[in-house]
PDB file of N, CA and C in Angstrom:
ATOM      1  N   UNK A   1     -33.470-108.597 -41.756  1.00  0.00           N
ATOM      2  CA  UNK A   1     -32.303-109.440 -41.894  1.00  0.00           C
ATOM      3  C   UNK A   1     -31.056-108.624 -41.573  1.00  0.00           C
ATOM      4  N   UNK A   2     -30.399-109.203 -40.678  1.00  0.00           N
ATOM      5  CA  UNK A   2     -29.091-108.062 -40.313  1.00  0.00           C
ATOM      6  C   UNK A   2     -28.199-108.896 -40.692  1.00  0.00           C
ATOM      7  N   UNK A   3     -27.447-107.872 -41.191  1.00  0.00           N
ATOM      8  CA  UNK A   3     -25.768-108.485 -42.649  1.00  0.00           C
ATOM      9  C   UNK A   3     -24.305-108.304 -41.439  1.00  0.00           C
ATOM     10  N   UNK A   4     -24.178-109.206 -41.087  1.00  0.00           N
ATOM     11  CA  UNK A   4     -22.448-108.503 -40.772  1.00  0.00           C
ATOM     12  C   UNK A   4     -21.435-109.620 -41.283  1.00  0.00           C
ATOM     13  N   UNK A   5     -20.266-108.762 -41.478  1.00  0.00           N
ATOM     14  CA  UNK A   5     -18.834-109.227 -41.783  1.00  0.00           C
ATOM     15  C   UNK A   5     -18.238-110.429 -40.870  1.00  0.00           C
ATOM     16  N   UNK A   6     -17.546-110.982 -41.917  1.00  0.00           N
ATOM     17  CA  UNK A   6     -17.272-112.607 -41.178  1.00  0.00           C
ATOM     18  C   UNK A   6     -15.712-112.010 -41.196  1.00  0.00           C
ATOM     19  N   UNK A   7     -15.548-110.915 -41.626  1.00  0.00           N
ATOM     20  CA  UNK A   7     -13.855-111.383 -40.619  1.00  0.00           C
ATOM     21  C   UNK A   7     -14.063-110.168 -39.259  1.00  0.00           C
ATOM     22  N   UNK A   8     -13.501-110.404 -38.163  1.00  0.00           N
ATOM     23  CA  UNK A   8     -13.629-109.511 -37.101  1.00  0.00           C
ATOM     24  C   UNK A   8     -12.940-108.118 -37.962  1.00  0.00           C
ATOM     25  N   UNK A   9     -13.188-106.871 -37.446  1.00  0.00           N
ATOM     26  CA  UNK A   9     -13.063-105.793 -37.615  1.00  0.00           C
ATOM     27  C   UNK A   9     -11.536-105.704 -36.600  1.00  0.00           C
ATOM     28  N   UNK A  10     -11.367-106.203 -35.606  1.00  0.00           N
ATOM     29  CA  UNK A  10     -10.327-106.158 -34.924  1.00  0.00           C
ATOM     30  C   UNK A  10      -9.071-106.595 -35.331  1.00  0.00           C
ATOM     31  N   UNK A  11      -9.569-107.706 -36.178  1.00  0.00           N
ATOM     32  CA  UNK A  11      -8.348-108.504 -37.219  1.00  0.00           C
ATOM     33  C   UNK A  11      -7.693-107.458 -38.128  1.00  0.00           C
ATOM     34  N   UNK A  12      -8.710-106.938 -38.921  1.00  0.00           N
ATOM     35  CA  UNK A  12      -8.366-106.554 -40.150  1.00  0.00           C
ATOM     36  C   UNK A  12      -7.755-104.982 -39.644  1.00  0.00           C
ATOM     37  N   UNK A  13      -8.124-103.903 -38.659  1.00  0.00           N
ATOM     38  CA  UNK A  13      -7.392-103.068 -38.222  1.00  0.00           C
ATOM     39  C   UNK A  13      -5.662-103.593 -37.626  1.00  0.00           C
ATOM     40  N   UNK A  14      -5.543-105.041 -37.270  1.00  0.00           N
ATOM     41  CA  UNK A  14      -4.556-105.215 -36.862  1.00  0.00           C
ATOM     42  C   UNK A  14      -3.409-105.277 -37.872  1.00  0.00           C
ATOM     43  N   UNK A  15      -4.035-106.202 -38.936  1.00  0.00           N
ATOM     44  CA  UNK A  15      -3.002-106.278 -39.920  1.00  0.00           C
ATOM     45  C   UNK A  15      -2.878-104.600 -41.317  1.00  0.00           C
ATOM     46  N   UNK A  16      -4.007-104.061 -41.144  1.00  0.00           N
ATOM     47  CA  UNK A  16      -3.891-102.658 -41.939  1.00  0.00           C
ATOM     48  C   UNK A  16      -2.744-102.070 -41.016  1.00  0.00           C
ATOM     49  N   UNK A  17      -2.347-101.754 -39.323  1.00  0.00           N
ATOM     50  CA  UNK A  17      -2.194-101.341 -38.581  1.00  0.00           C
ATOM     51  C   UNK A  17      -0.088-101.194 -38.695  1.00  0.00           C
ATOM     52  N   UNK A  18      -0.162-102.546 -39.103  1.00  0.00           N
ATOM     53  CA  UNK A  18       1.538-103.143 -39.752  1.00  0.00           C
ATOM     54  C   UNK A  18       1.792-102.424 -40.998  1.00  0.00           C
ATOM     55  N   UNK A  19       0.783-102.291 -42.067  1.00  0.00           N
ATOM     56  CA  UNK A  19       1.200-102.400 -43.370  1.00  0.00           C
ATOM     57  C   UNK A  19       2.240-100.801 -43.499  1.00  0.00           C
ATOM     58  N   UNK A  20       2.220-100.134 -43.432  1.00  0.00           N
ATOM     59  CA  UNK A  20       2.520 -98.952 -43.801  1.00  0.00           C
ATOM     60  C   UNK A  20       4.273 -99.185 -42.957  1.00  0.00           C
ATOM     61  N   UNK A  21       4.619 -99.470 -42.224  1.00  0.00           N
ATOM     62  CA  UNK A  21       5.904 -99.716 -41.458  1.00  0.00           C
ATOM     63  C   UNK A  21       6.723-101.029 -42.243  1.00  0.00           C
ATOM     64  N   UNK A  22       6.204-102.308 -42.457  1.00  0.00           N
ATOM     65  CA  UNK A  22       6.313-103.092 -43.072  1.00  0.00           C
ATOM     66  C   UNK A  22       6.655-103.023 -44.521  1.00  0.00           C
ATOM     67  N   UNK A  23       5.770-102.211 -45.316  1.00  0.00           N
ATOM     68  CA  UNK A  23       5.975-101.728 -46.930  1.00  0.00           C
ATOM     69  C   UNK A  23       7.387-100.931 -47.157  1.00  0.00           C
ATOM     70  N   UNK A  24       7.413 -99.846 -45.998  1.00  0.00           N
ATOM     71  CA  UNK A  24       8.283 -98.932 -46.316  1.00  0.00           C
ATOM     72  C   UNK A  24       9.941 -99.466 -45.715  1.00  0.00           C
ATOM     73  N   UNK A  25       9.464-100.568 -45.034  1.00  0.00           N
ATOM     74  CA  UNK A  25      10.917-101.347 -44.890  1.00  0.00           C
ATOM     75  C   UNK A  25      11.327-101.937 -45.574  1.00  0.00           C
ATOM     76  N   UNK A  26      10.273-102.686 -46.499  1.00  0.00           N
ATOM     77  CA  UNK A  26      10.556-103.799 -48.167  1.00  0.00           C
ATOM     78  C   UNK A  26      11.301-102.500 -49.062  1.00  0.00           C
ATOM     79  N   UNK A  27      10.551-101.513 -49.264  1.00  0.00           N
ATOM     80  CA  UNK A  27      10.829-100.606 -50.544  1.00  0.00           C
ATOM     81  C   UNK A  27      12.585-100.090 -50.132  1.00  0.00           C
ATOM     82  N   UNK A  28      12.967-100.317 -48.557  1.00  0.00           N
ATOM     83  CA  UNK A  28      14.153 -99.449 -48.222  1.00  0.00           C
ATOM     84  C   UNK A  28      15.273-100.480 -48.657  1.00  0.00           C
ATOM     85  N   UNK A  29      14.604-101.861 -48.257  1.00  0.00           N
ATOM     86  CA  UNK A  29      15.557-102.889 -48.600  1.00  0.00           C
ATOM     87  C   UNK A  29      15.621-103.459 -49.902  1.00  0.00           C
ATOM     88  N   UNK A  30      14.662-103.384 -50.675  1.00  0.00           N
ATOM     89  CA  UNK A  30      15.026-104.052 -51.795  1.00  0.00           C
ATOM     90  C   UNK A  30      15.424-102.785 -52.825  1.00  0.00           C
ATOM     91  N   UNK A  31      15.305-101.306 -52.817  1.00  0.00           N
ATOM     92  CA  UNK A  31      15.050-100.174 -53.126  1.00  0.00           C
ATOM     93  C   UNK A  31      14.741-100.072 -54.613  1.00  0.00           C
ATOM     94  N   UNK A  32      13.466-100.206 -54.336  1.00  0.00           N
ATOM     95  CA  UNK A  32      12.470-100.178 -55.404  1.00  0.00           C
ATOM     96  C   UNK A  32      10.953-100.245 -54.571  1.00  0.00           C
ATOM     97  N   UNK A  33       9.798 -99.851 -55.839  1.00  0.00           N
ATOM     98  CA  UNK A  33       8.629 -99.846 -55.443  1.00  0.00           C
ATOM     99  C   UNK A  33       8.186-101.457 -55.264  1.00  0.00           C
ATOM    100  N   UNK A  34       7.403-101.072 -54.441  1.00  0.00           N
ATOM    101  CA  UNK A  34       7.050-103.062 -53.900  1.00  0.00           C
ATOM    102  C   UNK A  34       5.412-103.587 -54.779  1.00  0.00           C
ATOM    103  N   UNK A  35       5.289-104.840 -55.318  1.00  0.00           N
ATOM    104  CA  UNK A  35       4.207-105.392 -56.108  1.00  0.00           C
ATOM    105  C   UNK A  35       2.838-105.455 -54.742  1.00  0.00           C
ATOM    106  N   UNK A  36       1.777-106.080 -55.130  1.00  0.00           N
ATOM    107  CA  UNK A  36       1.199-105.849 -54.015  1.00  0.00           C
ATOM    108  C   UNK A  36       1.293-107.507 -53.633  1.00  0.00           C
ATOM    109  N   UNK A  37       1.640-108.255 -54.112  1.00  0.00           N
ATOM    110  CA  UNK A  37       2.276-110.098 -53.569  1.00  0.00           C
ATOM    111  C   UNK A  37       3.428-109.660 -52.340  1.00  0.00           C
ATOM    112  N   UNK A  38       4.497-108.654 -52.726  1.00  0.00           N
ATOM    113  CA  UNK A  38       5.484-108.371 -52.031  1.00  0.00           C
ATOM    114  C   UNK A  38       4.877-107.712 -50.941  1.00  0.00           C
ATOM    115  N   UNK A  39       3.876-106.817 -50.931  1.00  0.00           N
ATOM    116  CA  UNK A  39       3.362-106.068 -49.793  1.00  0.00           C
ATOM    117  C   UNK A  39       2.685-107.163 -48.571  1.00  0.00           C
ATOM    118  N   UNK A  40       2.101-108.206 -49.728  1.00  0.00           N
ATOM    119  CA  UNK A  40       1.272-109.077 -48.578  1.00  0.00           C
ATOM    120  C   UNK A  40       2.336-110.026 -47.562  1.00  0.00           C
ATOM    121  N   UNK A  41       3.073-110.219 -48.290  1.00  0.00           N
ATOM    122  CA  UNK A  41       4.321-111.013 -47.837  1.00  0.00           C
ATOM    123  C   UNK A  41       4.669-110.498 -46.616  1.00  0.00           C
ATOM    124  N   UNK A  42       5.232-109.462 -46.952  1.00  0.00           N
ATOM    125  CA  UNK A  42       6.081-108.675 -46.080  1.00  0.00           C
ATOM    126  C   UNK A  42       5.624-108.267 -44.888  1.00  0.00           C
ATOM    127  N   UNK A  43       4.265-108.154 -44.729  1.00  0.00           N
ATOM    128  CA  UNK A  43       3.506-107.752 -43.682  1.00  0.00           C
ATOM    129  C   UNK A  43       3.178-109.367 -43.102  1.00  0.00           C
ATOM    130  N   UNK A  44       3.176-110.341 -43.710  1.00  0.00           N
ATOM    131  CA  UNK A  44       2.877-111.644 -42.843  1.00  0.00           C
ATOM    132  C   UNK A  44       3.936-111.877 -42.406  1.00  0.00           C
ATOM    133  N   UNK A  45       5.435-111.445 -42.496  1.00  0.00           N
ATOM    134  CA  UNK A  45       6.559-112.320 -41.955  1.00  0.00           C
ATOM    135  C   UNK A  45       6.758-112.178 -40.895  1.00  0.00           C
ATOM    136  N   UNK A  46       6.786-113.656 -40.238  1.00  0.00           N
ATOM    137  CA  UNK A  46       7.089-113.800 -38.938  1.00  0.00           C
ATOM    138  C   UNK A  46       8.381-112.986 -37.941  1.00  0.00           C
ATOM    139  N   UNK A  47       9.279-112.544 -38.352  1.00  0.00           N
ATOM    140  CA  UNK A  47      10.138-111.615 -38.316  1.00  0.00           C
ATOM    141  C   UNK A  47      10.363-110.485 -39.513  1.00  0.00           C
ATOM    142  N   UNK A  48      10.091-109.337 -39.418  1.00  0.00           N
ATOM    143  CA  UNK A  48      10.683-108.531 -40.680  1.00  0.00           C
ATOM    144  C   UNK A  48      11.996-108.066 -40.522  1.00  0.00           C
ATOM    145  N   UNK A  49      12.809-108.282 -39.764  1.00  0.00           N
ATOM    146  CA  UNK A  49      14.293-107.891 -39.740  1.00  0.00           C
ATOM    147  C   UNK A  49      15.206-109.324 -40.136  1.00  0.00           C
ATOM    148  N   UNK A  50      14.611-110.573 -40.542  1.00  0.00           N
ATOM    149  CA  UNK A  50      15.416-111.348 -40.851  1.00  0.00           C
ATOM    150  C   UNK A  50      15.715-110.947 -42.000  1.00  0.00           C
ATOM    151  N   UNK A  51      17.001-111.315 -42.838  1.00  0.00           N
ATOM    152  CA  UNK A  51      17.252-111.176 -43.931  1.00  0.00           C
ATOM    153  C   UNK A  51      16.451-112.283 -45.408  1.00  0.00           C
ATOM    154  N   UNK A  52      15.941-111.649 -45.922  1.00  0.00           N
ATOM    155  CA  UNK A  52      15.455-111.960 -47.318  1.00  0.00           C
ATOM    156  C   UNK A  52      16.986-111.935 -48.564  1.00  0.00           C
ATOM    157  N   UNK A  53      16.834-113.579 -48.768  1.00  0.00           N
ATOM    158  CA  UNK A  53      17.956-113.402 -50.150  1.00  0.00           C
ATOM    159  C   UNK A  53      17.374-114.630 -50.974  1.00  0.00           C
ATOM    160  N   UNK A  54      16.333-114.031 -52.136  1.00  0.00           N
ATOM    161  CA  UNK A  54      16.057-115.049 -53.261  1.00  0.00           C
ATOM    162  C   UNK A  54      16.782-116.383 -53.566  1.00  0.00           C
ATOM    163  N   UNK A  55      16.098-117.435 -52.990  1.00  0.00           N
ATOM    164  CA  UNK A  55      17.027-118.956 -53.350  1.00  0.00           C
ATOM    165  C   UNK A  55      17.784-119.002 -52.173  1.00  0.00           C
ATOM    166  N   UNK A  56      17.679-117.989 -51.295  1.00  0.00           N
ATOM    167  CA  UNK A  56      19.047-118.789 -50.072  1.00  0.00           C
ATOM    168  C   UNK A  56      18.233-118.540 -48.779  1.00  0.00           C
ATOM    169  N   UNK A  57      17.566-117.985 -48.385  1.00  0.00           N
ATOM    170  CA  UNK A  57      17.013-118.214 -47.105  1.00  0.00           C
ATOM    171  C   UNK A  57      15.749-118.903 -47.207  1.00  0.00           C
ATOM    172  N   UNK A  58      14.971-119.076 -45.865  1.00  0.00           N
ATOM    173  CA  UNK A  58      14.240-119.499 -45.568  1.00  0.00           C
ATOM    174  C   UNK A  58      13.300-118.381 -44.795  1.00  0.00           C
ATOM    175  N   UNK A  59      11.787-118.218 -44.598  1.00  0.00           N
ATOM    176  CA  UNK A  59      11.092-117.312 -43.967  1.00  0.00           C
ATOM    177  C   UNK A  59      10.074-118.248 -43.584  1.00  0.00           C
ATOM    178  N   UNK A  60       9.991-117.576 -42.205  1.00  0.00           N
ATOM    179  CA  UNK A  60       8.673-118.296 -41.741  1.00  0.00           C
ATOM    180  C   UNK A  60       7.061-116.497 -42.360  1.00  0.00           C
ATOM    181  N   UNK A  61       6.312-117.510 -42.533  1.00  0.00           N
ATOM    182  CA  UNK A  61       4.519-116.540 -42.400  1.00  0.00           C
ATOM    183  C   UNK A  61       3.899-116.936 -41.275  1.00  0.00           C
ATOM    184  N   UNK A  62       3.007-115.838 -40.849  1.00  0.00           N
ATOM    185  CA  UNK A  62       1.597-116.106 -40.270  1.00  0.00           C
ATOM    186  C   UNK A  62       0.622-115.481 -40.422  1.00  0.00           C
ATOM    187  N   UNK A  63      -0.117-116.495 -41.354  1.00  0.00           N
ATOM    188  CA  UNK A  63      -0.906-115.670 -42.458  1.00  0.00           C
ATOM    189  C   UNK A  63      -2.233-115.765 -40.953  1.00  0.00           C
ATOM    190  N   UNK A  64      -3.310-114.335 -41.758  1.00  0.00           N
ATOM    191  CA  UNK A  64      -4.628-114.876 -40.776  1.00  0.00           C
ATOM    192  C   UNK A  64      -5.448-115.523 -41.026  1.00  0.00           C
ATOM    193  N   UNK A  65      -5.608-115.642 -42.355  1.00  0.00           N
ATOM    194  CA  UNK A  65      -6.686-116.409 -42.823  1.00  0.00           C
ATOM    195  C   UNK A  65      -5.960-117.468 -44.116  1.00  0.00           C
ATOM    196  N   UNK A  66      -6.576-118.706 -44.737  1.00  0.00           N
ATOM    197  CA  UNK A  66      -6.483-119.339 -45.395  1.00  0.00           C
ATOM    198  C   UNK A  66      -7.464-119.652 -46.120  1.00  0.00           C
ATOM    199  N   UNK A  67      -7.485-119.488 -47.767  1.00  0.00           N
ATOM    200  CA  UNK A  67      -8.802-119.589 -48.522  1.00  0.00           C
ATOM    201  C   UNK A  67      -8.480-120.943 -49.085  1.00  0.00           C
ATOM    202  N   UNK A  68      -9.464-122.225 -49.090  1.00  0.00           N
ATOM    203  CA  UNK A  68      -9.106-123.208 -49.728  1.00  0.00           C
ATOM    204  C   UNK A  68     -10.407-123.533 -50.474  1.00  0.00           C
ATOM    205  N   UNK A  69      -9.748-124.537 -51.691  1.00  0.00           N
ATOM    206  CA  UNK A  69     -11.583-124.687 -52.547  1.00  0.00           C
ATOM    207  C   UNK A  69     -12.299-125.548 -52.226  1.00  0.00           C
ATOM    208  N   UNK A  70     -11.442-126.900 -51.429  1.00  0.00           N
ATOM    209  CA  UNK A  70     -12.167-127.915 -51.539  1.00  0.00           C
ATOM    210  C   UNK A  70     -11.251-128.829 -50.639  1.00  0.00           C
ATOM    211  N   UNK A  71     -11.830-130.002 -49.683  1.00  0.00           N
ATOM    212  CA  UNK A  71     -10.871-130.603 -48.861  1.00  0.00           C
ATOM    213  C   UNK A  71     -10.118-131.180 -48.866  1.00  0.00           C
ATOM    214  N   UNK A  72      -9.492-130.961 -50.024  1.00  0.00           N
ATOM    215  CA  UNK A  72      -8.501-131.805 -50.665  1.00  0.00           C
ATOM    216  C   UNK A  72      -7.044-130.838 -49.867  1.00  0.00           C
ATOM    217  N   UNK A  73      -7.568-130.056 -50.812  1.00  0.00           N
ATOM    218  CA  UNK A  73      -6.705-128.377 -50.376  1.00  0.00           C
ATOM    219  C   UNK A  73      -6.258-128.349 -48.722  1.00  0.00           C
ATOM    220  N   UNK A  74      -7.330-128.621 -47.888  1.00  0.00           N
ATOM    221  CA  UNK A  74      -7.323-128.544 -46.355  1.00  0.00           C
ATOM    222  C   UNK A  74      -6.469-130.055 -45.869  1.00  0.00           C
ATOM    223  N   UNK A  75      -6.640-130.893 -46.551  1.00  0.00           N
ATOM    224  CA  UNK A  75      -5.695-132.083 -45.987  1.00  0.00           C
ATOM    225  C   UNK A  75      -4.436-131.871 -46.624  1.00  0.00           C
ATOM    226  N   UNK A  76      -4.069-131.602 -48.086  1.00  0.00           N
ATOM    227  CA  UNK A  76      -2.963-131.119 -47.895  1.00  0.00           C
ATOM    228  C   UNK A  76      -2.244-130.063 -47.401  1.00  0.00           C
ATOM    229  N   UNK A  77      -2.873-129.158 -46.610  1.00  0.00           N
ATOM    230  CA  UNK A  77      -2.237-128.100 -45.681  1.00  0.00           C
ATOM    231  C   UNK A  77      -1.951-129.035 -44.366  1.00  0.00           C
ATOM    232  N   UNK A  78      -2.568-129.663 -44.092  1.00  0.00           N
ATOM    233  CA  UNK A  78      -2.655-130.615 -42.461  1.00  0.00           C
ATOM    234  C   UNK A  78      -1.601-130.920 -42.392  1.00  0.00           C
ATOM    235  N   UNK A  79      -1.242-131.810 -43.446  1.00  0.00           N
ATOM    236  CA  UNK A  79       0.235-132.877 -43.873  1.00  0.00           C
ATOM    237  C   UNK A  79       1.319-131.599 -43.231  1.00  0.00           C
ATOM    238  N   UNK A  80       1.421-130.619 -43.615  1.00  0.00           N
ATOM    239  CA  UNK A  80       2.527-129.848 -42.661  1.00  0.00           C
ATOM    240  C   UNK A  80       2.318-128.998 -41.369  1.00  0.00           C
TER     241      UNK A  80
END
């Protein structure tokens, strides 16, 4: 029986590949150590040089993957 990984290996080097440039730009801008919610964030944003201001902007993501439980979950993602 041969076992392999369901996410590509190419994916997951891509987004490890950001994190370290991405983190150390959150920690410069917000200057403090970053949570690991803030790390995931920060590495999905569709731009990282837009400005982040709690309650007043807007950010786009592009996440790679999406975990949902049940299709309820998946039709309400559709709706947007």
């Amino acid at each position: 029986m041969t076992v392999t990984a369901g996410t590509p290996i190419e994916l997951v080097e891509k987004v490890y590949a950001t994190l370290p440039e991405r983190a150390a730009g959150g920690r410069a801008r917000f200057g403090r150590p970053l949570t690991l919610t803030e790390k995931i964030l920060l590495n999905h944003l569709g731009d990282p040089t837009e400005p982040i201001e709690r309650g007043g902007t807007y950010n786009d993501f592009h996440p790679d993957r999406v975990a949902m439980q049940d299709a309820t979950a998946q039709m309400a993602l559709l709706q947007f």
